[in-house]
Protein backbone atom coordinates (compact mmCIF):
# COMPACT_ATOMS: atom_id res chain seq x y z
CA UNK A 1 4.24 -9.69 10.02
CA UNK A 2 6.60 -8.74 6.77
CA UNK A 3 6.93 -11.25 4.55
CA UNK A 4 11.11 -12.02 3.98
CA UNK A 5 12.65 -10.87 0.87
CA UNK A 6 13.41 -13.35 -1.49
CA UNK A 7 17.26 -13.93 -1.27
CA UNK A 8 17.93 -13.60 -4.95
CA UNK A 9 15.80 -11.86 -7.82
CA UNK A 10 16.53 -10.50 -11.15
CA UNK A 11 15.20 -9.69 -14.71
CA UNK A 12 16.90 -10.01 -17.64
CA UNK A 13 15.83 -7.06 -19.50
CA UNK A 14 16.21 -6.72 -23.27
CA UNK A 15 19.30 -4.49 -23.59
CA UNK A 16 18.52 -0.67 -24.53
CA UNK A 17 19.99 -1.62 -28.49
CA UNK A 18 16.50 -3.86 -28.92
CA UNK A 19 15.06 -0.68 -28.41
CA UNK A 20 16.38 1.56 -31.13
CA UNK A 21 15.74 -1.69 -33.22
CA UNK A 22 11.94 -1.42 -32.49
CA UNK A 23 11.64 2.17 -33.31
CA UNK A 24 13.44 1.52 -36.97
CA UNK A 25 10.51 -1.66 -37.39
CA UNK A 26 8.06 1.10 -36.67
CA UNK A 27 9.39 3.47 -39.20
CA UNK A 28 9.94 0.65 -41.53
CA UNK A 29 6.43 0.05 -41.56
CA UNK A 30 5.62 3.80 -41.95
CA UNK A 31 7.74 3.64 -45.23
CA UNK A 32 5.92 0.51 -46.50
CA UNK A 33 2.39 2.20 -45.62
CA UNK A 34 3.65 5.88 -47.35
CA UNK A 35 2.02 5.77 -50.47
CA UNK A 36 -1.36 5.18 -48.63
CA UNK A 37 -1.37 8.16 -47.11
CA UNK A 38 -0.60 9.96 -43.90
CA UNK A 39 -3.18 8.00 -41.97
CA UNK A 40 -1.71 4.64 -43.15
CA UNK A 41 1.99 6.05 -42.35
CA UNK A 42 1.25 7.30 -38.75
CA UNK A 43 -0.88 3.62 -38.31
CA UNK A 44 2.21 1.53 -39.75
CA UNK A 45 4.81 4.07 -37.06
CA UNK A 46 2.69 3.53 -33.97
CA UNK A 47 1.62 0.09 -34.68
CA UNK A 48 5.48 -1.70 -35.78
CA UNK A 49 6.56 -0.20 -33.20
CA UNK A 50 4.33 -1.18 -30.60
CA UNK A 51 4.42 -5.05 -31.59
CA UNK A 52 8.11 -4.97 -32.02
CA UNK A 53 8.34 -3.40 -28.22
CA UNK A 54 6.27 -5.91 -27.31
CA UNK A 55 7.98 -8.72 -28.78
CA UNK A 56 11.21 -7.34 -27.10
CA UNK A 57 9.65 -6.76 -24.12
CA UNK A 58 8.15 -10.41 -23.49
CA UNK A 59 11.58 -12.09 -24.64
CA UNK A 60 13.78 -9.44 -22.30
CA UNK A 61 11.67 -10.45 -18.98
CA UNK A 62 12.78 -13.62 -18.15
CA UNK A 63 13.05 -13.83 -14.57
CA UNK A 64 15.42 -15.93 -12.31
CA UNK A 65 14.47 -16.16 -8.44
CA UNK A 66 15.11 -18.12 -5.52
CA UNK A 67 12.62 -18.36 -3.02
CA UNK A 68 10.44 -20.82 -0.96
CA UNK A 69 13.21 -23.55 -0.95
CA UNK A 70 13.21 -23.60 -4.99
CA UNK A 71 15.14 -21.83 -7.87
CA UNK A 72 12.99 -20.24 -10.26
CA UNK A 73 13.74 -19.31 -13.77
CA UNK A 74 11.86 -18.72 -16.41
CA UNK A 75 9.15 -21.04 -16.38
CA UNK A 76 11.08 -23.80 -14.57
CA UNK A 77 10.59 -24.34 -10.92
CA UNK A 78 13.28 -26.73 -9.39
CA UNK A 79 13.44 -27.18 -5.46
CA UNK A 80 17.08 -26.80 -4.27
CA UNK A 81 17.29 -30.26 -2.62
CA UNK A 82 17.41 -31.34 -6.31
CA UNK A 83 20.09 -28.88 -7.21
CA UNK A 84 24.09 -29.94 -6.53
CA UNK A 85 27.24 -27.60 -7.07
CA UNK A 86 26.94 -24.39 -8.77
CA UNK A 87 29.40 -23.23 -11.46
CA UNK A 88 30.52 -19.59 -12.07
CA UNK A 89 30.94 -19.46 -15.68
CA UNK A 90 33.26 -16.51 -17.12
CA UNK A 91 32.38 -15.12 -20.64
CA UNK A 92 33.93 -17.20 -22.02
CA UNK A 93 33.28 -20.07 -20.53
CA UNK A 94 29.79 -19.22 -20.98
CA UNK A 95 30.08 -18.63 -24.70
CA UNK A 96 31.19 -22.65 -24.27
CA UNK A 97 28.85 -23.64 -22.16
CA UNK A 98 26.10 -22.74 -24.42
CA UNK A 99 28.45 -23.97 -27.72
CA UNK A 100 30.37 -26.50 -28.55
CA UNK A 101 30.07 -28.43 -24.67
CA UNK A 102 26.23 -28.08 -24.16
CA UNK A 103 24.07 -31.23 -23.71
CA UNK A 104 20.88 -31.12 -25.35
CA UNK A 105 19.19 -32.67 -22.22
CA UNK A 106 20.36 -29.41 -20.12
CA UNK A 107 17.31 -26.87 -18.98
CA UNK A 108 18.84 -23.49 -20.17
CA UNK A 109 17.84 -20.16 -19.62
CA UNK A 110 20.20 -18.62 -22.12
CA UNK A 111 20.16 -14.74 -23.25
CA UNK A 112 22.68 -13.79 -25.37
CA UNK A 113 23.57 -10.47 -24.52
CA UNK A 114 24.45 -11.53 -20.92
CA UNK A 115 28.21 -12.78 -21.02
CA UNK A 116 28.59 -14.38 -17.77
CA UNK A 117 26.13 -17.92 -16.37
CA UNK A 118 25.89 -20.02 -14.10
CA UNK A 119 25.81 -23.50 -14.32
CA UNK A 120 23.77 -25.86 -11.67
CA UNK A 121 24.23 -29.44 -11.81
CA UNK A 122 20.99 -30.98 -10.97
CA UNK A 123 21.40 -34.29 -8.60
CA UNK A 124 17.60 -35.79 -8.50
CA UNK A 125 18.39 -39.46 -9.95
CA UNK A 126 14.77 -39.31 -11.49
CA UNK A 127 15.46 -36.17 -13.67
CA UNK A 128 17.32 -36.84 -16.97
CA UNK A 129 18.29 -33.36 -17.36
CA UNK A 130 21.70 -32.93 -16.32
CA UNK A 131 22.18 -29.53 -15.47
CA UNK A 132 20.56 -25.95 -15.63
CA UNK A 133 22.40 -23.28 -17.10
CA UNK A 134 21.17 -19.48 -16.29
CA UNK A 135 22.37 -16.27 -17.62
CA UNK A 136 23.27 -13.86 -14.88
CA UNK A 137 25.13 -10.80 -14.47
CA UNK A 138 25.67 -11.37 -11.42
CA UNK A 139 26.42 -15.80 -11.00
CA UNK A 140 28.16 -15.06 -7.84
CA UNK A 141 25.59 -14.04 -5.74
CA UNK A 142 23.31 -16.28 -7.26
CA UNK A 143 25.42 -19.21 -6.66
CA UNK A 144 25.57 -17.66 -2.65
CA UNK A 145 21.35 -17.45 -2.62
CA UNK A 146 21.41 -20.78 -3.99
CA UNK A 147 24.11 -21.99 -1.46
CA UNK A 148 21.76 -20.05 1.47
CA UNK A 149 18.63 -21.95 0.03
CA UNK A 150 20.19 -25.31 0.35
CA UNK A 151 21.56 -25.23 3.85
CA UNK A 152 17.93 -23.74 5.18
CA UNK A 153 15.56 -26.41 3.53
């Protein structure tokens, strides 16, 4: 027996920019090391840029998912039953979302270089957090899995 795909997954990778950045750390750190020697300068290259890569790498793989009746992003697990209407939030409504009309009680998955979101009010009486807001690049289709989740559980 196959196990069912999960309805909705995707990573939020670090955008290929972060990368570049990581490199110049690493050669940063060769220049700092230089007048130690070659050793130093070829330790300071490999090694800034292997803890900057992994610094970008650990922020960039947030995950969002839904499966098994609950949404799943980040380190949040919220069953859907406890989820109400999803919003599809535009760039720029996104860019205010996360601004100026944010409440500080809100769970939010938030990655700046991804312009469009989805908000998801949450409905559980007992939960003082009013609403979860994801990045996406794709908030329709998550909003859909979401939609799909709720009317099976």
């Amino acid at each position: 027996m196959q196990p069912s795909a999960p309805p909705y997954e995707e990573r939020l990778t670090a955008p290929r920019s972060w990368w570049l950045v990581c490199l110049l750390v690493g050669v940063s750190m060769a220049l700092i090391l230089l007048p130690f020697g070659t050793l130093p300068l070829l330790g300071g290259l490999v090694g800034g840029t292997a803890v900057s890569a992994v610094v970008a790498s650990s922020y960039g793989s947030a995950r969002i998912r839904v499966v098994g009746g609950s949404l799943i992003a980040g380190d949040a697990k919220i069953p859907v039953t406890a989820l109400g209407e999803a919003h599809v939030l535009d760039p720029e409504e996104a860019r205010a979302w996360r601004s100026f009309k944010a409440d500080a009680r809100a769970h939010m998955l938030l990655r700046s270089y991804v312009p469009t979101a989805l908000r998801v009010d949450i409905t559980d009486p007992a939960d003082p957090t009013p609403y979860v807001y994801l990045s996406t690049r794709d908030p329709e289709r998550l909003a859909a899995a979401l939609a799909a989740a709720r009317t099976a559980a």
